[in-house]
Protein backbone atom coordinates (compact mmCIF):
# COMPACT_ATOMS: atom_id res chain seq x y z
CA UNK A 1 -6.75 7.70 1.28
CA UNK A 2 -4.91 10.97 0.77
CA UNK A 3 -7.20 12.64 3.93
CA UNK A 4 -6.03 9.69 6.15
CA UNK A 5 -2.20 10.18 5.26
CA UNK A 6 -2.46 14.01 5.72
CA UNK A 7 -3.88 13.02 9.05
CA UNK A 8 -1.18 10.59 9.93
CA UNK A 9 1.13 13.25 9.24
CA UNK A 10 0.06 15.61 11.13
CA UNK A 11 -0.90 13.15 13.56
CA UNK A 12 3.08 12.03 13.74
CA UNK A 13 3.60 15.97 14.07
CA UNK A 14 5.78 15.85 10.93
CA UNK A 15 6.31 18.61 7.39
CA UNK A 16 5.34 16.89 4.33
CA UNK A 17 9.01 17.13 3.89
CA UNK A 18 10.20 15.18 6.88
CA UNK A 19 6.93 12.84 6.11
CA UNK A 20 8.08 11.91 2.50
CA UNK A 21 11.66 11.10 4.06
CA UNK A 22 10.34 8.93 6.33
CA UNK A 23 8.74 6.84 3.90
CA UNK A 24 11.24 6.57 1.57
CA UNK A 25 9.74 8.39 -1.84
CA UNK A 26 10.14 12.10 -3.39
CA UNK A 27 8.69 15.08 -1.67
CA UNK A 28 7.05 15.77 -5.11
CA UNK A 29 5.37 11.97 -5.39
CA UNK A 30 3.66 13.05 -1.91
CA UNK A 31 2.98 16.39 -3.20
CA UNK A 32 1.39 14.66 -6.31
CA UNK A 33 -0.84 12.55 -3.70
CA UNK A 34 -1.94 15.43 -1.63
CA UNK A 35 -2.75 17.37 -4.87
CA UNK A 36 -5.27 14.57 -6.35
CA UNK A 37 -3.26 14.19 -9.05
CA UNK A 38 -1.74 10.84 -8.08
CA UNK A 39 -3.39 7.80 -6.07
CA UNK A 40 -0.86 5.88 -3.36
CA UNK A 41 0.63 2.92 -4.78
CA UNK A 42 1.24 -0.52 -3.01
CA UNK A 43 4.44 0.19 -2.43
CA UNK A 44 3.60 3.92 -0.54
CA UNK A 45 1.18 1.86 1.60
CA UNK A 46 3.78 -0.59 2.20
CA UNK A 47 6.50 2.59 3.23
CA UNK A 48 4.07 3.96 5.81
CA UNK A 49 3.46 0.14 7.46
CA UNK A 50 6.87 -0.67 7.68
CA UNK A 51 8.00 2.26 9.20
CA UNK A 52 4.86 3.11 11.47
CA UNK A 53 3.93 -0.55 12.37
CA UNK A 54 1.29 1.27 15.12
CA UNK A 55 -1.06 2.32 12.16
CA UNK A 56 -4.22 0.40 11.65
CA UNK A 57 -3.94 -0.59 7.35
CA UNK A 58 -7.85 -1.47 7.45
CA UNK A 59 -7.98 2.38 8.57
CA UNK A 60 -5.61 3.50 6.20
CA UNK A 61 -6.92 2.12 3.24
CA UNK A 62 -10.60 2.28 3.83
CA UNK A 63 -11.33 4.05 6.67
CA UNK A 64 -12.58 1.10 8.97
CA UNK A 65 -11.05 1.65 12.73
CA UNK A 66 -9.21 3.90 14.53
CA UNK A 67 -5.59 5.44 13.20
CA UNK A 68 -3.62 3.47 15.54
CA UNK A 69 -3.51 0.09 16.94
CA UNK A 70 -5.13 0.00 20.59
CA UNK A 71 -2.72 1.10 22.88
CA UNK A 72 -0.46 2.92 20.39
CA UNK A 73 1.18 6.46 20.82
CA UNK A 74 1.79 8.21 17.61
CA UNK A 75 4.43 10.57 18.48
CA UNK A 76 7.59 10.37 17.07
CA UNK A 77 10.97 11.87 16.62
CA UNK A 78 11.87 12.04 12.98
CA UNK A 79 14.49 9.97 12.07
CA UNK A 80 14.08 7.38 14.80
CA UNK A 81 12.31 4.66 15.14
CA UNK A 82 11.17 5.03 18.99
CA UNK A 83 7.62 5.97 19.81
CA UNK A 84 6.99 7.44 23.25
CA UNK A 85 4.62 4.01 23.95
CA UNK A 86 5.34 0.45 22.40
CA UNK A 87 2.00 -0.84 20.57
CA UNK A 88 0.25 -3.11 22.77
CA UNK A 89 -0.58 -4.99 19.49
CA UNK A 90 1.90 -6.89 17.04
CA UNK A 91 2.88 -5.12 13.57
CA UNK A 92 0.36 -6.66 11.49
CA UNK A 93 1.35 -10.24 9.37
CA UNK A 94 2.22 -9.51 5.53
CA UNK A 95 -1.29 -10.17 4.76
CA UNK A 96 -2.52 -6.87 5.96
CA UNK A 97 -4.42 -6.21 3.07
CA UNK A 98 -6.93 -8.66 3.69
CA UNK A 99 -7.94 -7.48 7.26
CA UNK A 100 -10.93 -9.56 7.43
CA UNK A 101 -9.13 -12.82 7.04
CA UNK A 102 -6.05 -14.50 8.66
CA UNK A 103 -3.78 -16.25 6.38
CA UNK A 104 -0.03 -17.19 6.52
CA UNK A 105 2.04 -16.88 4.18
CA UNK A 106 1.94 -20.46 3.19
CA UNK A 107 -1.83 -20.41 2.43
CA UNK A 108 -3.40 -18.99 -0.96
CA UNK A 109 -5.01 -15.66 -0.28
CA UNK A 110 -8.35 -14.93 -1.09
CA UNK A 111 -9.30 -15.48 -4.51
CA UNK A 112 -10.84 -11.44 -5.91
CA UNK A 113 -13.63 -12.01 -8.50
CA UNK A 114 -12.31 -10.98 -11.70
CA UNK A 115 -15.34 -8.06 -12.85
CA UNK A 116 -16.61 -7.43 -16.60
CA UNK A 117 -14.21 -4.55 -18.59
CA UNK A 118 -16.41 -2.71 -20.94
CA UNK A 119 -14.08 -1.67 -24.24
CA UNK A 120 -14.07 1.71 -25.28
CA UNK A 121 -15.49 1.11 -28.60
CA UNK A 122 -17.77 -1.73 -28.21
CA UNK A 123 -17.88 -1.85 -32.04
CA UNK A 124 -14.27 -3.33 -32.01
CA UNK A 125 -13.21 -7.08 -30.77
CA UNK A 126 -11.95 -7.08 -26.81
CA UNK A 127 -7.62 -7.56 -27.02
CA UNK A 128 -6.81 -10.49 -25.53
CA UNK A 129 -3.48 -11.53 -24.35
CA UNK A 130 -1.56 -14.13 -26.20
CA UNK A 131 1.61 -14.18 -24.27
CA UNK A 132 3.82 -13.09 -22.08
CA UNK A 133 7.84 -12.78 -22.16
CA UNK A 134 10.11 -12.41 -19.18
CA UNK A 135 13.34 -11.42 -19.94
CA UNK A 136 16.08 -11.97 -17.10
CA UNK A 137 19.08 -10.16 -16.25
CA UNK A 138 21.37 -13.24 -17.12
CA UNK A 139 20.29 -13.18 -21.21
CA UNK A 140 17.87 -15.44 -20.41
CA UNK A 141 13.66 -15.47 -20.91
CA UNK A 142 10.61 -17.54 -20.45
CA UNK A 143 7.51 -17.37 -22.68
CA UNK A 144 3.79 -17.92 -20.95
CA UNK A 145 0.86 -18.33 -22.87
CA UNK A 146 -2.03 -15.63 -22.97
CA UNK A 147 -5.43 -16.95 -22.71
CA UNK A 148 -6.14 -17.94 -26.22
């Protein structure tokens, strides 16, 4: 994913500088993703949708499709929201990172088969979780139970 964001950068004509601005997080946490040394998180992918709605997320995060949505002009003037063409398509729904299936908001997404975790020593019993405890700003907390 790195290789596609360096391309969107310099797609955007933009310095890593100006880039990391745009998106909201530290020069050095894009640094730290150009270097290797760091994968995107959710909410990095989230930066660069909301504020370049004209970028295809199945490209971004896998590499299916073109960089833009048909129709879309990715030139910009840093600091502004105007591109020099308005995508012909809609911003994506909030769902974007199931491209392959429409949902709204008010349906369940698709369920992700949970896969097999291989301990590191298989001589020792697997951890499981036995709960979990929420505490609130208010004082407050809620206990959930693990699966026991």
């Amino acid at each position: 994913m790195k290789d596609r964001i360096i391309a969107l950068m310099k797609q955007m004509g933009m310095s890593q500088k100006t880039f990391a601005s745009e998106i909201c997080i530290s020069e050095g946490a894009l640094s730290s993703i150009f270097n290797g040394r760091t994968k995107p998180t959710l909410n990095t992918v989230n930066s660069i949708h909301e504020r370049f709605p004209e970028v295809n997320m199945g490209w971004l995060i896998d590499g299916k499709g073109d960089m833009l949505i048909s129709g879309a002009q990715a030139t910009r003037q840093p600091g502004t929201d105007e591109t020099n063409e308005v995508p012909s398509a809609a911003p994506q729904p909030a769902g974007f990172l199931f491209p392959e299936q429409n949902f709204t908001p008010q349906q369940t997404p698709p369920q992700v088969p949970y896969t097999t975790v291989i301990p590191k020593n298989p001589d020792k019993p697997m951890r499981r979780i036995s709960e979990i405890r929420v505490f609130y700003d208010d004082g407050t907390f809620e206990v959930f139970p693990g699966n026991v």
